[in-house]
C-alpha atoms as a PDB file:
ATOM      1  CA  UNK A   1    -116.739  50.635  47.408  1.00  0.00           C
ATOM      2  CA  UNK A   2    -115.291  50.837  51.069  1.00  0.00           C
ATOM      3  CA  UNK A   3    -115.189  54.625  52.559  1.00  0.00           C
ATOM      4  CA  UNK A   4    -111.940  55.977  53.537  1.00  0.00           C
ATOM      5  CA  UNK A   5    -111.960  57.722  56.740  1.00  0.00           C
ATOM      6  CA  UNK A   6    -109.564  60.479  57.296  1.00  0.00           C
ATOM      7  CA  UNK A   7    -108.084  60.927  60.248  1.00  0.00           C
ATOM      8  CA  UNK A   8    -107.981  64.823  61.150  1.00  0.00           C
ATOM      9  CA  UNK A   9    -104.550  65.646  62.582  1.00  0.00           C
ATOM     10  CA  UNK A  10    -104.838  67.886  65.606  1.00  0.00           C
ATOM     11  CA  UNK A  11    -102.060  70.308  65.226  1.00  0.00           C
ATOM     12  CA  UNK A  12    -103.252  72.117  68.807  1.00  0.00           C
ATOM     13  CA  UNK A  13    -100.989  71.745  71.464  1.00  0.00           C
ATOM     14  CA  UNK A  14    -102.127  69.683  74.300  1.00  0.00           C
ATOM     15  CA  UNK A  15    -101.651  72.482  76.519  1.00  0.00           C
ATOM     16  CA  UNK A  16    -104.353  74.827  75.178  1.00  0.00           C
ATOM     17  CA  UNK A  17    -107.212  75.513  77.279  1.00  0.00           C
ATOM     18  CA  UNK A  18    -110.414  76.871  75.854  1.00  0.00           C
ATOM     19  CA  UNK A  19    -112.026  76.948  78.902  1.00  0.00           C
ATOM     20  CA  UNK A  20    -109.890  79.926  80.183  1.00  0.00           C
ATOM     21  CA  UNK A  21    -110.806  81.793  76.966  1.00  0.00           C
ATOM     22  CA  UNK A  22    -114.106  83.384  77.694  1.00  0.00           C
ATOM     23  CA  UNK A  23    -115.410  86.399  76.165  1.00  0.00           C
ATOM     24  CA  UNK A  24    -114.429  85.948  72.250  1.00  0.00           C
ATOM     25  CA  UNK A  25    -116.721  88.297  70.070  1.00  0.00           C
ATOM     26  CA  UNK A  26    -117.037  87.544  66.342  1.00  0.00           C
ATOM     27  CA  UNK A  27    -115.955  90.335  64.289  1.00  0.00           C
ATOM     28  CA  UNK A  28    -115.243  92.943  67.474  1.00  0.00           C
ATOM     29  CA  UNK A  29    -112.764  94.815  65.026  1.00  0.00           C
ATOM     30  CA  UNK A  30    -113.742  94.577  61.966  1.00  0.00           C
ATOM     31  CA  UNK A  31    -115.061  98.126  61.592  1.00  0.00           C
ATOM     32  CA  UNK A  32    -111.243  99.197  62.460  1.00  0.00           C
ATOM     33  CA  UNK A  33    -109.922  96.584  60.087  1.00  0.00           C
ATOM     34  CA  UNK A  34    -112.413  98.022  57.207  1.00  0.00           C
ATOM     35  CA  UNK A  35    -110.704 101.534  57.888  1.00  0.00           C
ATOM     36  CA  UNK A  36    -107.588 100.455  56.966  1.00  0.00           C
ATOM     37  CA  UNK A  37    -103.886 101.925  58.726  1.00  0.00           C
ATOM     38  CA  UNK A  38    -102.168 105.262  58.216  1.00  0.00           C
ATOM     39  CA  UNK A  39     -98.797 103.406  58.664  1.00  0.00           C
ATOM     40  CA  UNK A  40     -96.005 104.955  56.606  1.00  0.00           C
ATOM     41  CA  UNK A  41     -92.655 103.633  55.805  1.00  0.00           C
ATOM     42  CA  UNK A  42     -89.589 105.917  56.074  1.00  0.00           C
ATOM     43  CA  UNK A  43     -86.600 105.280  53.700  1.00  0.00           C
ATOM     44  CA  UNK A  44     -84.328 104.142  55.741  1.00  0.00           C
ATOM     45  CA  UNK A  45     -81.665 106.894  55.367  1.00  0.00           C
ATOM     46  CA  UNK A  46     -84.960 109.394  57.243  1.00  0.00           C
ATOM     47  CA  UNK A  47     -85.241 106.610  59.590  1.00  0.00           C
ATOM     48  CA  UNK A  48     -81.875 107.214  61.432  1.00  0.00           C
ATOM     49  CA  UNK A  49     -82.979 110.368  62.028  1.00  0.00           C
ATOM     50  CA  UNK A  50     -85.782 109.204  64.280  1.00  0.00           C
ATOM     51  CA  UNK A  51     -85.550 106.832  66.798  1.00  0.00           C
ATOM     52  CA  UNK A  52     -89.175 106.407  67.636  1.00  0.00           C
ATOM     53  CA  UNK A  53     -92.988 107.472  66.584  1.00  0.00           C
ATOM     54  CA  UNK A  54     -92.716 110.544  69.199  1.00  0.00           C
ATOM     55  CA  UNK A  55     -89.532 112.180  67.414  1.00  0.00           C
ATOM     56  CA  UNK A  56     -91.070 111.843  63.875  1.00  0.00           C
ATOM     57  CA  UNK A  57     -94.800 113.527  65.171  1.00  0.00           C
ATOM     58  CA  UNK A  58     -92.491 116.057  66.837  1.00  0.00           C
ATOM     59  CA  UNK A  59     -90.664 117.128  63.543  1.00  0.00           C
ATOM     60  CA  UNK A  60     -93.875 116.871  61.361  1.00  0.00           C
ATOM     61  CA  UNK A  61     -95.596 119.136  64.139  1.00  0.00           C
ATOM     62  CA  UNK A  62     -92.995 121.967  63.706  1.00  0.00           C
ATOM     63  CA  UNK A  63     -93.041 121.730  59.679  1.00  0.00           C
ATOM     64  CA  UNK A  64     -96.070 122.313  59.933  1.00  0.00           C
ATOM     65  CA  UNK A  65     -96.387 124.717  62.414  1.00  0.00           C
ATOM     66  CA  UNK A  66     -93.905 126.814  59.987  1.00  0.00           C
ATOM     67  CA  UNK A  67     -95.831 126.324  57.241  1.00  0.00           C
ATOM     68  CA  UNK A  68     -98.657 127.843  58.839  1.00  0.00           C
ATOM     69  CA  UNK A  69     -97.433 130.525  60.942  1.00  0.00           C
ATOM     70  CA  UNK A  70     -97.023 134.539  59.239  1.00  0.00           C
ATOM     71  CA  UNK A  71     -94.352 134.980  57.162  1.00  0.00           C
ATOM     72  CA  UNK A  72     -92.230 138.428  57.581  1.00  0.00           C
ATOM     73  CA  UNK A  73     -92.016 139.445  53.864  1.00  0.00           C
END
């Protein structure tokens, strides 16, 4: 019975250097990774509300800066 060889395709580009890439740690974020995200997704009608990160912090800052603050009664 004759082996086949296979012959791996080398889907790199010919223009990536390894050399330049010094430095690589195995598994530097995998404790963050493990911790998972806080990323929430707006419905989009909230969304055009907001244009970025900073105005939706700012708003959620203020409800709850109401929410905690003395109420007249």
């Amino acid at each position: 019975m004759k082996k086949i060889e296979l012959e791996e395709e080398d889907d790199l580009r010919p223009e990536y250097d390894f050399s330049q890439m010094k430095g690589g740690v195995r598994g530097k974020y995998v404790e963050r990774y493990r911790e998972g995200t806080n990323l929430v997704l707006l419905d989009p009608d909230i969304a055009v509300a907001f244009p970025d990160a900073k105005a939706v912090n700012d708003a959620l800052r203020s409800l709850l800066q109401e929410k905690h603050s003395p109420q007249a009664r």
